[in-house]
Protein backbone atom coordinates (compact mmCIF):
# COMPACT_ATOMS: atom_id res chain seq x y z
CA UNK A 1 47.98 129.92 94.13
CA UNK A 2 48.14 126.72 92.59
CA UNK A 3 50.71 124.19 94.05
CA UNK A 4 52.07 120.94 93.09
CA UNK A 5 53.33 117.98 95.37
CA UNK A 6 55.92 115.77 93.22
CA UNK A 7 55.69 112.50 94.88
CA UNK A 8 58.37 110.70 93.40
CA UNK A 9 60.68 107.43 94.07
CA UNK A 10 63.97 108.09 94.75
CA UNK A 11 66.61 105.80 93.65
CA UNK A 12 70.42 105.92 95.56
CA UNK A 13 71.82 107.35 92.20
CA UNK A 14 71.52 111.74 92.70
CA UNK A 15 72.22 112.29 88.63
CA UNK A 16 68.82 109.87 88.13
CA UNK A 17 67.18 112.19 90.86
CA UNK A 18 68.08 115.18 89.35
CA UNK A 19 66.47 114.34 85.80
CA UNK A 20 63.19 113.31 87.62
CA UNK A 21 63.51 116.78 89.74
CA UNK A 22 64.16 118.83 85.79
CA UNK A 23 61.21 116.48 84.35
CA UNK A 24 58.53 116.89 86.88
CA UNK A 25 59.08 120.73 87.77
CA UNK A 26 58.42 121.00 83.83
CA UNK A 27 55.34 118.96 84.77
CA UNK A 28 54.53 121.33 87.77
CA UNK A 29 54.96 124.46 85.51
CA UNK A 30 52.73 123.06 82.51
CA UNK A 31 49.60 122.10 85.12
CA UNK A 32 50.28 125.73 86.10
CA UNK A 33 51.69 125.30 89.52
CA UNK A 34 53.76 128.48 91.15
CA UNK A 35 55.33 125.96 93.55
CA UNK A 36 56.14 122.94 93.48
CA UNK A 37 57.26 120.21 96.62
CA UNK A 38 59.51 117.56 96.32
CA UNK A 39 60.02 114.54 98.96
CA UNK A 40 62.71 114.00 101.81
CA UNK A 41 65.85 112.51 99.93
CA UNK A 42 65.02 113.72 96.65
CA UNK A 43 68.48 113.45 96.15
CA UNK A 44 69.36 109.89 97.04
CA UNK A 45 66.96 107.57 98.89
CA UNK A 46 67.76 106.40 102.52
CA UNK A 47 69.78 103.24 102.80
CA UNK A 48 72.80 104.02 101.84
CA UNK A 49 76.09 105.82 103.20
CA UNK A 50 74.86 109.61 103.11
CA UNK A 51 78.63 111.39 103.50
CA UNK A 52 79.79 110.60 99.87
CA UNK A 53 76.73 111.65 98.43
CA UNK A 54 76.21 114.74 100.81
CA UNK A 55 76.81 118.36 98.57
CA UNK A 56 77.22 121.71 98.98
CA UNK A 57 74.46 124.01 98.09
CA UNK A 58 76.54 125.71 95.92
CA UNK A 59 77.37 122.06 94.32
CA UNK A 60 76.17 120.64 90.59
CA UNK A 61 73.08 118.76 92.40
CA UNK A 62 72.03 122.02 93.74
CA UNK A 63 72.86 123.65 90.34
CA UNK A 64 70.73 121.36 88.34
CA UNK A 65 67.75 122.41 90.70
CA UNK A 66 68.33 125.75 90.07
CA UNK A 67 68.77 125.15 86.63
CA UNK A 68 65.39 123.25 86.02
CA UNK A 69 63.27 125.95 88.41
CA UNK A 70 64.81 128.97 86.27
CA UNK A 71 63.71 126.70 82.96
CA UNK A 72 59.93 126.40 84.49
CA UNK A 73 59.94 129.75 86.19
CA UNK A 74 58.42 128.44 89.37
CA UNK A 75 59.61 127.77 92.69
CA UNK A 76 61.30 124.29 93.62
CA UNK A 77 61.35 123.27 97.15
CA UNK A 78 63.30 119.81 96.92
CA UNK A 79 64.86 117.20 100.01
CA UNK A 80 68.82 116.82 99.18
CA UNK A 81 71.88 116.40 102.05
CA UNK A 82 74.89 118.72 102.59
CA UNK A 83 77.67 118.47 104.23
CA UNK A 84 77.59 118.81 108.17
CA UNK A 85 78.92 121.50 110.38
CA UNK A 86 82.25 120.70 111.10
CA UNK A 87 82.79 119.06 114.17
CA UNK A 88 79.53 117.13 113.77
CA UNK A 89 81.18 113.11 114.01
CA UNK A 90 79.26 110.41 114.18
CA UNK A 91 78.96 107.28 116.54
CA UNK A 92 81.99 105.00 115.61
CA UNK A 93 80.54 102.31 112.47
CA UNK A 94 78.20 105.47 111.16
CA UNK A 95 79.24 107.98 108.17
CA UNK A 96 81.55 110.61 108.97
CA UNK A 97 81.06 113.28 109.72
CA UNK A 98 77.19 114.00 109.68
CA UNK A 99 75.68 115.34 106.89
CA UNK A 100 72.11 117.74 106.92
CA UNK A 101 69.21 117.09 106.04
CA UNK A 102 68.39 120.02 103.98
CA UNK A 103 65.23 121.32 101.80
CA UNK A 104 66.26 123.74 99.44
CA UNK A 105 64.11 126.49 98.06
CA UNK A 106 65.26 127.96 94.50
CA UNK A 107 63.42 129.93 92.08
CA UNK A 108 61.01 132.19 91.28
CA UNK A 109 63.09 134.87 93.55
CA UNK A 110 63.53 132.78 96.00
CA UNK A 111 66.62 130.67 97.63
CA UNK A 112 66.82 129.43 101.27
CA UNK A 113 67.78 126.19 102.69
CA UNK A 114 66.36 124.79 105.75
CA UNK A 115 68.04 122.23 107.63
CA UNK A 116 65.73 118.89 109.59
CA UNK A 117 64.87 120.20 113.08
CA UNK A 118 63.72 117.00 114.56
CA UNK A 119 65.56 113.84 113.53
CA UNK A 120 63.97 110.75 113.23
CA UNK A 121 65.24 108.81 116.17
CA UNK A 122 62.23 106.58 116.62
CA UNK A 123 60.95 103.05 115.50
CA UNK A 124 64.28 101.14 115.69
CA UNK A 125 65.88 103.99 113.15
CA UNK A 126 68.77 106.20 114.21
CA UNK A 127 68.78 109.66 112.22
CA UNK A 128 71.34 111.13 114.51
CA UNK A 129 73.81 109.09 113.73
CA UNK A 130 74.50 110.15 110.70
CA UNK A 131 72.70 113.30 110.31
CA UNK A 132 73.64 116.49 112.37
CA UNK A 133 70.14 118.82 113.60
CA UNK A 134 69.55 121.86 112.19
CA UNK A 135 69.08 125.27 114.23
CA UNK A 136 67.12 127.86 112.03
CA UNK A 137 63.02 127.91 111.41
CA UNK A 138 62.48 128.97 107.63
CA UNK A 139 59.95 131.14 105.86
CA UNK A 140 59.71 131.81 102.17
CA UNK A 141 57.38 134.49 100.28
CA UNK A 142 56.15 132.73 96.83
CA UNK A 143 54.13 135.14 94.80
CA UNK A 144 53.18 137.01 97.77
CA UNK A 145 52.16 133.73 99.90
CA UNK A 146 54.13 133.49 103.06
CA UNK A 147 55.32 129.31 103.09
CA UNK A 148 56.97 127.71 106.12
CA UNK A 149 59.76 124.99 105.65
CA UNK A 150 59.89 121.33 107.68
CA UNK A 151 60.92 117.75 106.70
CA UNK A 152 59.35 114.62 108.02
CA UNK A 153 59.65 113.61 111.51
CA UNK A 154 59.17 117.33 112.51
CA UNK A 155 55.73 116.87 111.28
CA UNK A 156 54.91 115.11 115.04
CA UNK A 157 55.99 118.73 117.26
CA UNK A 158 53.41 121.01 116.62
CA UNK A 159 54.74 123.85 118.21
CA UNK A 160 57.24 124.25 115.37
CA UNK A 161 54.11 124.48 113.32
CA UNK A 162 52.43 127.21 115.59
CA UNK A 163 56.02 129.38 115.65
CA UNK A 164 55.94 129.33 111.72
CA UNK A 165 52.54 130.49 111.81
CA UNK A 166 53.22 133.40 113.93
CA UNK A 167 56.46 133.66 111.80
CA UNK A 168 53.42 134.90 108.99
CA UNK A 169 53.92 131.77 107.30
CA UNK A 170 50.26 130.86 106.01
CA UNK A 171 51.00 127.37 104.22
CA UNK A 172 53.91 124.66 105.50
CA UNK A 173 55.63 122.41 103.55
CA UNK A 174 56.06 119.12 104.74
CA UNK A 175 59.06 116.64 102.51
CA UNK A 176 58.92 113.23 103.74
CA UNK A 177 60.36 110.08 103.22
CA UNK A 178 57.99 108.55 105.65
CA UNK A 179 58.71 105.26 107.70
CA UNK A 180 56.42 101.87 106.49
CA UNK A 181 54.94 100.12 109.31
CA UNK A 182 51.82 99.11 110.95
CA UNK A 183 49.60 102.38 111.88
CA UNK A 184 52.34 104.49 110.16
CA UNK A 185 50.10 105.24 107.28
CA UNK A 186 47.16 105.73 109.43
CA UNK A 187 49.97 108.23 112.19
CA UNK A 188 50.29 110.08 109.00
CA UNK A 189 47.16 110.79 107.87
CA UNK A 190 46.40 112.23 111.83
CA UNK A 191 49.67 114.20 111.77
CA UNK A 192 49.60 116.07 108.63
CA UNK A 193 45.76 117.04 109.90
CA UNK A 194 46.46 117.91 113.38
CA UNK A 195 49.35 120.08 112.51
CA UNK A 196 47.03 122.23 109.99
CA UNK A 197 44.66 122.61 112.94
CA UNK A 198 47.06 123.27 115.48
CA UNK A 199 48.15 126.18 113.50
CA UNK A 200 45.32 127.46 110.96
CA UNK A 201 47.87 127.09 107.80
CA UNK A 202 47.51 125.11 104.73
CA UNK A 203 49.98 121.76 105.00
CA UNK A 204 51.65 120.57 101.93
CA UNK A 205 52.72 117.48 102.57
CA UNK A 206 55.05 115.72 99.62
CA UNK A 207 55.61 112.28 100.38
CA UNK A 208 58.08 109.96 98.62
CA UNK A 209 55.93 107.23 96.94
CA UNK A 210 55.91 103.26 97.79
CA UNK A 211 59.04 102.01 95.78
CA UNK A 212 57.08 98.40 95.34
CA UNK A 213 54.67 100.59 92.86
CA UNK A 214 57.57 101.05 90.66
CA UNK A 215 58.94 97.24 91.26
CA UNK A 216 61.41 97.97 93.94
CA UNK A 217 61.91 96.21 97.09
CA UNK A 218 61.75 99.00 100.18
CA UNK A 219 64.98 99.46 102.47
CA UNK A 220 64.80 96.76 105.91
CA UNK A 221 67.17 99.40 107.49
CA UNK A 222 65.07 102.94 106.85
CA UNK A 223 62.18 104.83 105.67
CA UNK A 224 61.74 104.49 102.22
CA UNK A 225 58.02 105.96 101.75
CA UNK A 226 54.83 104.59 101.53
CA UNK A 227 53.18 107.51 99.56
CA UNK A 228 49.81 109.21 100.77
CA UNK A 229 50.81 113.21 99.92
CA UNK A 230 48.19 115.23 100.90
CA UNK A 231 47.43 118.51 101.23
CA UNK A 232 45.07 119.97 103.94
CA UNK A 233 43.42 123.27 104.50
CA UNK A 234 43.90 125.45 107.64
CA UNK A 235 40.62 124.17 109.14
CA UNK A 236 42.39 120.09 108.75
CA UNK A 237 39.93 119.05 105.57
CA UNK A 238 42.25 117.17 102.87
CA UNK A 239 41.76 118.48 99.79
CA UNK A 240 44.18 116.36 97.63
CA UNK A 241 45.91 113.37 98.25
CA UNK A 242 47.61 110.61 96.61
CA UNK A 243 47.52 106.94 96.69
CA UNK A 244 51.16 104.62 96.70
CA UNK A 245 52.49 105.73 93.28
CA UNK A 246 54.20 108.08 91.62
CA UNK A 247 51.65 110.99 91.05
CA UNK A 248 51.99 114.71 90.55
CA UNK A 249 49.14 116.22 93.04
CA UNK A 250 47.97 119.68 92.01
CA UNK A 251 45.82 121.61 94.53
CA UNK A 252 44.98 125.25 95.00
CA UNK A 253 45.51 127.11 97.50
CA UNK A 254 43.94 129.85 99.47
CA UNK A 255 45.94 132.25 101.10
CA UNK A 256 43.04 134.33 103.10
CA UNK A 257 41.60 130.68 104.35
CA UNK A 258 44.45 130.94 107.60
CA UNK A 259 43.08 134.24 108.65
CA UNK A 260 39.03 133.51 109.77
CA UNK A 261 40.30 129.49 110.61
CA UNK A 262 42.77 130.98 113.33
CA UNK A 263 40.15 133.43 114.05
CA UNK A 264 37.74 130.81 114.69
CA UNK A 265 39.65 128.28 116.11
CA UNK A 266 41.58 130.59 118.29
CA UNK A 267 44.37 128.15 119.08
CA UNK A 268 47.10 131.15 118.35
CA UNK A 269 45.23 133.69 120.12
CA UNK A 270 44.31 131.29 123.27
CA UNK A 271 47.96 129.84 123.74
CA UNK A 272 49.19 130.30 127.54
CA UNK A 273 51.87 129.93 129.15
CA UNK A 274 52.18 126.07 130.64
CA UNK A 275 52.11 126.64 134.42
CA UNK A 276 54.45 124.97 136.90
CA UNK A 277 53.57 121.22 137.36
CA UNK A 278 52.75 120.50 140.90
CA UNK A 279 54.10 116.93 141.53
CA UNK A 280 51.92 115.30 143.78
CA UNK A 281 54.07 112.83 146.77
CA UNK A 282 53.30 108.77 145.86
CA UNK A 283 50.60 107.83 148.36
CA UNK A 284 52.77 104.34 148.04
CA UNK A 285 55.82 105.89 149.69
C-alpha cells in the first residue's frame, strides 16, 4: 500500500488549515497514496488558546476533512482538537475547560477518532493543562491493512506500541507537532526507530515541518515542529524521511514485513511478566 506523510506548517487560523488539508490529500491521491497522515495540530498550531478553536467531530472543520477525503477517495488521518469531556477544568489562568487532542480518521470506509494518550508534560511544557487524556487505543483497517492510531509524546511508551500490535495493527501512525530543542531532533530519530522494533510494525511518523522554512518565527511557549517525518519498517530501517520543510513523503508499504520481523525478533512472543522488585535495605542505614 502506498502511503503519504503530509508534513505541513500549521498556522493558528483552522479555515487556512483546512485548505492545505483539501490541497495536499488531492496531492496524496494523485502520487497514488491510499492513506494519507497529517501532523499534530493540523487544525491550529500550538500557541494559542485551544478552547475557542476546539470542535466537534461532527463540526464544519471535521466536515471539510471529510469532504476533501470523499473528493480524493483515500483515507485522511489528520491532528485537530475537540471539545473536552465535561467536567475536564483546567488549572486557574489555563483554557477552560480542556479540550482533546484528537486524530481523526475519515474516508475510504473508514471514521474513528482517537484521542492523545500521553500528554506532553515534559521540557518546561504543560499539555495537561489545557488538554484532557484520552482513554481508548485505536485501530483502523485501510484497504485491508490493519493501522494503529497515536499522537506525539506517546511515541516515548512503547508498550502502547506493543498493545496495538497485538491489537493486529501492522503499521502505526505517529502525528506530531514535535518539541525544538537540543537532542530533540536526534530523541526523535531514536524514538520513531525503537518503537518499530519494539513492536515489528511499520511507523508512520508525520511531523509538522520547521515554521522558519516557510519564514515564520517558532512559538517560545510550545512545540511548534522541527520536521524530520519518517517512516520506518518493522525491522527499525527508515525508508523515507524528510528534511525541515514542507514536503509530501510517499513510501510503500508492506503489510506481510510485521509477520517474519516479530517472528524473528520475538519481542511479542518473549514478553513476561515483570516480576516483583526485591528492594534491597541501604547498607548506609
Amino acid at each position: 500500500m502506498r502511503i503519504a506523510l503530509a508534513q505541513i506548517v500549521s498556522t493558528t487560523d483552522p479555515s487556512t488549515n483546512a485548505a492545505r488539508v483539501g490541497e495536499w490529500t488531492r496531492r496524496a491521491a494523485d502520487a497514488g497514496a491510499r492513506l494519507v497522515v497529517f501532523p499534530e495540530a493540523t487544525m491550529c498550531a500550538f500557541g494559542v488558546p485551544l478552547a475557542p478553536v476546539a470542535e466537534p467531530l461532527d463540526g464544519p472543520w471535521a466536515d471539510a476533512v471529510r469532504t476533501a477525503a470523499d473528493r480524493a477517495g483515500i483515507t485522511v488521518v489528520v491532528g485537530m482538537f475537540t471539545p473536552g469531556p465535561a467536567g475536564s477544568g483546567a488549572e486557574p489562568g489555563a483554557d477552560r475547560p480542556r479540550v482533546l487532542n484528537t486524530l481523526l480518521a475519515t474516508g475510504g470506509g473508514v471514521e474513528a477518532r482517537y484521542d492523545k494518550l500521553h500528554l506532553y508534560d515534559a521540557f518546561g511544557f504543560a499539555e495537561s493543562r489545557t488538554v484532557a487524556p484520552g482513554e481508548e487505543l485505536v485501530v483502523i483497517t485501510v484497504d485491508g491493512v490493519r493501522v494503529g492510531l497515536t499522537t506525539c509524546y506517546d511515541v516515548r511508551f512503547p508498550a502502547l506500541y506493543q498493545a496495538l500490535a497485538e491489537a493486529g495493527a501492522q503499521a502505526t501512525v505517529v502525528a506530531t507537532s514535535w518539541g525544538a530543542g537540543p537532542g530533540k531532533r536526534e530523541q526523535w530519530q531514536v524514538l520513531t526507530r525503537a518503537r518499530a522494533l519494539d513492536s515489528g510494525s511499520w511507523i508512520l511518523a508525520a511531523a509538522q515541518g520547521d515554521p522558519r522554512t516557510v519564514g515564520l518565527e517558532p512559538s517560545r511557549k510550545a512545540p511548534t515542529g522541527i520536521g524530520s517525518s519518517v517512516v520506518v519498517s518493522p525491522t527499525g530501517v527508515p525508508v523515507a524521511e524528510a528534511g525541515a520543510a514542507p514536503e509530501l513523503l510517499l513510501a510503500e508499504v508492506d503489510p506481510d514485513e510485521p509477520g517474519p520481523a516479530r517472528e524473528a525478533l520475538g519481542m511479542l512472543a518473549n514478553r513476561r511478566p515483570l516480576p516483583r522488585v526485591t528492594a534491597l535495605a541501604d547498607p548506609s542505614s
